[in-house]
Structures are given as structure tokens and as C-alpha cells.
PDB file of N, CA and C in Angstrom:
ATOM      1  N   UNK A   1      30.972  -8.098  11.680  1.00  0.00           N
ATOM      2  CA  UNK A   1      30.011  -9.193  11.651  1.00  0.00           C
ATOM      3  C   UNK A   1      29.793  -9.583  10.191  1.00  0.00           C
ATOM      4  N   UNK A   2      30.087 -10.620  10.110  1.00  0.00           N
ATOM      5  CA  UNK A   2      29.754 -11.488   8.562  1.00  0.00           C
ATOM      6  C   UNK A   2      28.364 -12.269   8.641  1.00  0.00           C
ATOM      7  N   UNK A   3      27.833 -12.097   7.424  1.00  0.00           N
ATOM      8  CA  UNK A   3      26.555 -12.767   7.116  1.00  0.00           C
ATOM      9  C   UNK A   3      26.679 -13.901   6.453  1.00  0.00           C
ATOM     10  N   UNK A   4      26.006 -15.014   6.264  1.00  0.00           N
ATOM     11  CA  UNK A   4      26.118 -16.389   5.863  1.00  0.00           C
ATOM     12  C   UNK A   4      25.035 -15.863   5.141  1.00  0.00           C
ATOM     13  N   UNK A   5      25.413 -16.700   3.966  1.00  0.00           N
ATOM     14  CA  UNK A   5      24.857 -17.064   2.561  1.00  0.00           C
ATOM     15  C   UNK A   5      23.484 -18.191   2.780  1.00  0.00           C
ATOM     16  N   UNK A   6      24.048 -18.887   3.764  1.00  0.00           N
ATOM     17  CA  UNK A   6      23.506 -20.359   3.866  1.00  0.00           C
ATOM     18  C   UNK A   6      21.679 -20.287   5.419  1.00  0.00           C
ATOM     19  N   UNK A   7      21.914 -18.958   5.564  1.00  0.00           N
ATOM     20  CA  UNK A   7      21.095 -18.774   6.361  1.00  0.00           C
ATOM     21  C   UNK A   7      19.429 -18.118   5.756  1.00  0.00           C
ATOM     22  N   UNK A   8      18.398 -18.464   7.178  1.00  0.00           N
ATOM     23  CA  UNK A   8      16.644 -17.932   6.297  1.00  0.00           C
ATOM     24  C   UNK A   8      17.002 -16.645   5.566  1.00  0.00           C
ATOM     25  N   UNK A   9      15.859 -16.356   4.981  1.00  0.00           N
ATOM     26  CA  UNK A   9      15.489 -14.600   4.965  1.00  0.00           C
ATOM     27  C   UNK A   9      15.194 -13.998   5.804  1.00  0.00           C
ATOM     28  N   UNK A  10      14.825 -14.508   7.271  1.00  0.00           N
ATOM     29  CA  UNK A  10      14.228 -13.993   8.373  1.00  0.00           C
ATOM     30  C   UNK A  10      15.348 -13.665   8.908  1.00  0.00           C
ATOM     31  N   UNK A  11      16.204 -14.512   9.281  1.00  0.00           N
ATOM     32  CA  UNK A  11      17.348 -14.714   9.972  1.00  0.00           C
ATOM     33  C   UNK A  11      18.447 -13.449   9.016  1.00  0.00           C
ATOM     34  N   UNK A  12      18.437 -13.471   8.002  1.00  0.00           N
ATOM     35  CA  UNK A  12      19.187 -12.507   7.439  1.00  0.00           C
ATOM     36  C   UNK A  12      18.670 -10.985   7.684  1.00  0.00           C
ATOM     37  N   UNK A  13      17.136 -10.924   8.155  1.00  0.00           N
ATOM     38  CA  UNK A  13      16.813  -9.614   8.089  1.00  0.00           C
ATOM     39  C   UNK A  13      17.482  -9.150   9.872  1.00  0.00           C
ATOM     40  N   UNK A  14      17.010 -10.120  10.502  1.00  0.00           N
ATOM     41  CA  UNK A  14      17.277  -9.565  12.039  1.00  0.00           C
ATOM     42  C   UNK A  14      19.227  -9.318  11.670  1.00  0.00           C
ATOM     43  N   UNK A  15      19.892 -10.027  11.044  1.00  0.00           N
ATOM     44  CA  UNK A  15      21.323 -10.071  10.980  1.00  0.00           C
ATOM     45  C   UNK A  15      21.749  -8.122  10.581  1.00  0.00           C
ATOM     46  N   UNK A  16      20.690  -7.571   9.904  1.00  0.00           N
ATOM     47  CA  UNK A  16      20.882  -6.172   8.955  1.00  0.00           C
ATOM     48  C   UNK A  16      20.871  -5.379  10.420  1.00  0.00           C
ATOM     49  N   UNK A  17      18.854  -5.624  11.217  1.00  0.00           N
ATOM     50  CA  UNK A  17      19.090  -4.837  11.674  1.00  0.00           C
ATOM     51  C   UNK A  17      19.875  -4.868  13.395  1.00  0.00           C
ATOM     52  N   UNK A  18      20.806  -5.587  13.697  1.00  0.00           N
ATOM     53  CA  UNK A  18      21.512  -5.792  14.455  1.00  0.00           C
ATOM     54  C   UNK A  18      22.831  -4.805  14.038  1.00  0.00           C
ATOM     55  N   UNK A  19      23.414  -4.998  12.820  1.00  0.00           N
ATOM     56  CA  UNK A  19      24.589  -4.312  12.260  1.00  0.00           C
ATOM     57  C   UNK A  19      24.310  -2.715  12.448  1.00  0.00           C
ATOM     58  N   UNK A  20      22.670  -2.336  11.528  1.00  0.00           N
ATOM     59  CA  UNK A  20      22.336  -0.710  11.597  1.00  0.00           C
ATOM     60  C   UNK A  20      21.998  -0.418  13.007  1.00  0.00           C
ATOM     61  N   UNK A  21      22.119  -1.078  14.124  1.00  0.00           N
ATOM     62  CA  UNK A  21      21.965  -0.879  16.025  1.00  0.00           C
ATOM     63  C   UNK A  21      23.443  -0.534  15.836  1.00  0.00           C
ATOM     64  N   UNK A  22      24.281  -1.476  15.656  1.00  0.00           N
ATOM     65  CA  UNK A  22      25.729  -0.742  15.989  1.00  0.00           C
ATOM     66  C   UNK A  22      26.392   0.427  15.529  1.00  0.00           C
ATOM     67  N   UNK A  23      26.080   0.066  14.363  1.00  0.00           N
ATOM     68  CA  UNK A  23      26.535   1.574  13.305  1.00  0.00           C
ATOM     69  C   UNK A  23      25.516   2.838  13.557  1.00  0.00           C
ATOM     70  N   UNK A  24      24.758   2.960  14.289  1.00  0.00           N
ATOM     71  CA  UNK A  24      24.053   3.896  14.811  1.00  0.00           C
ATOM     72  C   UNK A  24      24.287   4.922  14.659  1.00  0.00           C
ATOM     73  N   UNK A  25      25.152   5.196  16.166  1.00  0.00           N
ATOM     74  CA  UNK A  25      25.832   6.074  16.614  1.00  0.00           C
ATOM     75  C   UNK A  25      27.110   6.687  15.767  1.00  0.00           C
ATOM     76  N   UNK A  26      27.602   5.534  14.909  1.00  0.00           N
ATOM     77  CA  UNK A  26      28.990   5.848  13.968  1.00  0.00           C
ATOM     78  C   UNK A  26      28.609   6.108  12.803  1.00  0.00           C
ATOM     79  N   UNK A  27      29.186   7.693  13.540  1.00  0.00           N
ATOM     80  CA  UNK A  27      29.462   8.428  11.888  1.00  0.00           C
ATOM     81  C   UNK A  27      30.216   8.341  10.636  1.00  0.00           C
ATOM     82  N   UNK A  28      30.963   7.258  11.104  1.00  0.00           N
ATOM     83  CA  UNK A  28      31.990   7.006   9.769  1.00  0.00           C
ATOM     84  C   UNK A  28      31.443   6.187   9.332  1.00  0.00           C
ATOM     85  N   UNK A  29      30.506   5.458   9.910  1.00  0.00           N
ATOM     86  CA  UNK A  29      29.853   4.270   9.081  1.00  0.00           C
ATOM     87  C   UNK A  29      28.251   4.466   8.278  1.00  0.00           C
ATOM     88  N   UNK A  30      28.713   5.828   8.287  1.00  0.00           N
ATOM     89  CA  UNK A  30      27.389   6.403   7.426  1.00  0.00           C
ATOM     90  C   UNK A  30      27.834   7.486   6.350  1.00  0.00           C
ATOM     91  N   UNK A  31      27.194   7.749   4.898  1.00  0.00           N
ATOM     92  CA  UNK A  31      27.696   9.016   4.211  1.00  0.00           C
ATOM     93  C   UNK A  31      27.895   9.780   4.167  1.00  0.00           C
ATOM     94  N   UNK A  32      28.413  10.862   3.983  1.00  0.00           N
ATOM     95  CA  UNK A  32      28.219  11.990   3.760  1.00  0.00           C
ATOM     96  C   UNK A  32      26.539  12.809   3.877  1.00  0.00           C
ATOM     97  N   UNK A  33      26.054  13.860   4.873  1.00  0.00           N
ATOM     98  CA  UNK A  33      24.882  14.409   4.829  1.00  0.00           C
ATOM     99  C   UNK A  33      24.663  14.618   3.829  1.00  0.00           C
ATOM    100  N   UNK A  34      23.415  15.277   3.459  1.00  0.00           N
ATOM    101  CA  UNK A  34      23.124  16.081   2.366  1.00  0.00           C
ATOM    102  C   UNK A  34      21.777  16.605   2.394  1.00  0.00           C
ATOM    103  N   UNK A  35      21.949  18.033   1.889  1.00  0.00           N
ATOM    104  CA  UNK A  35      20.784  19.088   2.140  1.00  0.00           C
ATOM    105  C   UNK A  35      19.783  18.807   1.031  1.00  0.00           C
ATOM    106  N   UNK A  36      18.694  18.881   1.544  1.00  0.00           N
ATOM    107  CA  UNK A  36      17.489  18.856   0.884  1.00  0.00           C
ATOM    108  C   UNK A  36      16.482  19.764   1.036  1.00  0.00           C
ATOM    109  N   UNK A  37      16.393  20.734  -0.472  1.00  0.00           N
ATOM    110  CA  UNK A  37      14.860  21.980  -0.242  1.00  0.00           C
ATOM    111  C   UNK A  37      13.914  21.823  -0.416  1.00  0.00           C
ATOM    112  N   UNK A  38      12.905  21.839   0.514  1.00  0.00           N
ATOM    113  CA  UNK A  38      11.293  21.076   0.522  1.00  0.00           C
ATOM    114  C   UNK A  38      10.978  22.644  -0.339  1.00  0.00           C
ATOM    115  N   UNK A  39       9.697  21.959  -1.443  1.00  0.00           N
ATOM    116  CA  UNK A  39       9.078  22.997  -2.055  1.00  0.00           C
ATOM    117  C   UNK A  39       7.831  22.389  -2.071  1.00  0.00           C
ATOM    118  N   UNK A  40       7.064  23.534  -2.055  1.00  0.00           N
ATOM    119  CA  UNK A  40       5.446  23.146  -1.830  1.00  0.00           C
ATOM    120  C   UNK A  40       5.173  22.653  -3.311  1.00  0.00           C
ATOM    121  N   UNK A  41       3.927  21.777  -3.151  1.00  0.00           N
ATOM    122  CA  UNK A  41       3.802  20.681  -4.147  1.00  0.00           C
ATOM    123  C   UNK A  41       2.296  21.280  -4.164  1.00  0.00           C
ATOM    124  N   UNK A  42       1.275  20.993  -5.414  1.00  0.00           N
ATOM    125  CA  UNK A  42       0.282  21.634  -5.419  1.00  0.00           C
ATOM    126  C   UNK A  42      -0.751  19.838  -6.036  1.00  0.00           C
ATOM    127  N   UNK A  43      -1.702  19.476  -5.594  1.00  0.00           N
ATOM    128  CA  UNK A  43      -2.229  18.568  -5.861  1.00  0.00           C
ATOM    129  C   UNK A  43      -3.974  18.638  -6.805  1.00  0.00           C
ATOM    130  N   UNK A  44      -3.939  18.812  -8.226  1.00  0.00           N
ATOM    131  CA  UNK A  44      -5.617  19.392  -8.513  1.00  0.00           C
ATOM    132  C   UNK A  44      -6.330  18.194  -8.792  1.00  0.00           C
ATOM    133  N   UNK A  45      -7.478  18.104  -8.091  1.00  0.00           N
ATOM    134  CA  UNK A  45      -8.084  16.527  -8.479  1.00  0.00           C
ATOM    135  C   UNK A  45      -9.296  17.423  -8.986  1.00  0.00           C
ATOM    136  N   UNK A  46     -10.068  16.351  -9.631  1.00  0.00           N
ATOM    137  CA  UNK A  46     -10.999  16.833 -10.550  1.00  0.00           C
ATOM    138  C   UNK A  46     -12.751  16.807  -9.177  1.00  0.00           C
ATOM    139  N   UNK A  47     -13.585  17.182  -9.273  1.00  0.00           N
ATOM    140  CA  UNK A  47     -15.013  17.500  -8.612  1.00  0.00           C
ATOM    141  C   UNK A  47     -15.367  16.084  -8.804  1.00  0.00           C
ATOM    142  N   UNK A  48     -14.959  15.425  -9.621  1.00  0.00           N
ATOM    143  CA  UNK A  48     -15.961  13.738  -9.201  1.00  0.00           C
ATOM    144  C   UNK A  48     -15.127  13.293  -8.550  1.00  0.00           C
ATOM    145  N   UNK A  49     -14.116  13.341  -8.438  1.00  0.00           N
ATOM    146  CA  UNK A  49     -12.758  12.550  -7.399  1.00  0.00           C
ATOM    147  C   UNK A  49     -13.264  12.987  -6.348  1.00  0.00           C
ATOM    148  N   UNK A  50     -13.078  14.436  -5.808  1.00  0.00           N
ATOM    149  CA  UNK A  50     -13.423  14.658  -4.538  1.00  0.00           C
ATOM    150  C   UNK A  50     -15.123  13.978  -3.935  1.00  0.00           C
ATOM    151  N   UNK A  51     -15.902  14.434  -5.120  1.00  0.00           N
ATOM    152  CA  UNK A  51     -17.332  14.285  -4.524  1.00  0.00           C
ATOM    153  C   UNK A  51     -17.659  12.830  -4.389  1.00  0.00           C
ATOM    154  N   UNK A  52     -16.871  11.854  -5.090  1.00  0.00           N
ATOM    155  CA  UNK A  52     -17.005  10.357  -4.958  1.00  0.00           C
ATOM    156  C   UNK A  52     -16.681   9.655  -3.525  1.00  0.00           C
ATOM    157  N   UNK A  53     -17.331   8.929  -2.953  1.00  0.00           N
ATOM    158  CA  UNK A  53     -16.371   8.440  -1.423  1.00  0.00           C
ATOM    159  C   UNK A  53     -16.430   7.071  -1.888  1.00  0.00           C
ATOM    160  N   UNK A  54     -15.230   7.104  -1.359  1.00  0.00           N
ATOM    161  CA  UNK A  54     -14.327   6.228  -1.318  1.00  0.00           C
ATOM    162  C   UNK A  54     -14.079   5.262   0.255  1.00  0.00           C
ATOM    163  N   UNK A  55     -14.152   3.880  -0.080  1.00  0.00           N
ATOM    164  CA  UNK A  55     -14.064   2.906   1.452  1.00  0.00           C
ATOM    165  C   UNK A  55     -11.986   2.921   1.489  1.00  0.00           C
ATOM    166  N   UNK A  56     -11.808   2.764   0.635  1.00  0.00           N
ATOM    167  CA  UNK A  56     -10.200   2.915   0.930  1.00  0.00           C
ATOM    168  C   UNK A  56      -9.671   3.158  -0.756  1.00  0.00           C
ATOM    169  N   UNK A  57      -8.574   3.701  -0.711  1.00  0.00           N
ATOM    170  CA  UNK A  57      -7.562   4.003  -1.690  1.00  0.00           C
ATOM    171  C   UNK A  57      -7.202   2.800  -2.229  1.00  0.00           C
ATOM    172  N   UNK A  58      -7.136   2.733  -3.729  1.00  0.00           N
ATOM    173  CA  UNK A  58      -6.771   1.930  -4.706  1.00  0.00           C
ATOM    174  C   UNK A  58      -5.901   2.654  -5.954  1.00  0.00           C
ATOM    175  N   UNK A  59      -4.888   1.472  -5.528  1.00  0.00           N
ATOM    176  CA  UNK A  59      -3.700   1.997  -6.257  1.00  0.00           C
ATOM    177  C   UNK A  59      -3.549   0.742  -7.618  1.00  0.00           C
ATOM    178  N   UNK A  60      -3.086   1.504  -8.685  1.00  0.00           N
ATOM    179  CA  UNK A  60      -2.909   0.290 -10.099  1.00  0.00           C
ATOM    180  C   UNK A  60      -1.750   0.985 -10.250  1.00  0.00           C
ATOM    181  N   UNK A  61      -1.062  -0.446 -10.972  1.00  0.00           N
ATOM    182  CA  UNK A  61       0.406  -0.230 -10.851  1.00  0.00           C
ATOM    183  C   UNK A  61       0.111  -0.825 -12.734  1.00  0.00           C
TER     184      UNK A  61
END
């Protein structure tokens, strides 16, 4: 299946995931696995972070 240049962004996204439905199941049409070691991660926030409430998370980029 070929994608047109000349088509929406919408139309190009449903076009992707139509292709990753077929290639699903096919393993040749995917990489090589690869192992990954989960290690525990330790998170220290400071006593006004925790004791502050918060209505939702705010992120600055």
C-alpha cells in the first residue's frame, strides 16, 4: 500500500494505522526483539511538595 503525498493529515493517519492492522501479525515486518531490565527507580520530593494539594499536575517545559 502506497501513501499519497497529496492527501489530509487525517486521511494519512487512518492510511498508518490500516498498514500497522496488517503488519500485525508479521513478524518480518517488525525488528528484531529486544530485552529490557526494569530497575527500581526511587522518587524524593521535598515535605512542601507532598503537603501542598494540588487541583491537577503542571508541567513547564
Amino acid at each position: 500500500m502506497s501513501i499519497s503525498p497529496n492527501r489530509s493529515r487525517e486521511l494519512f493517519k487512518v492510511e498508518i494505522d490500516d498498514i500497522v492492522e496488517q503488519q500485525a501479525d508479521d513478524d518480518t515486518a517488525w525488528e528484531a526483539l529486544i530485552a529490557v531490565n526494569r530497575q527500581t527507580a526511587f522518587l524524593v520530593l521535598s515535605e512542601e511538595i507532598v503537603k501542598t494539594p494540588h487541583s491537577s499536575p503542571t508541567f513547564t517545559t
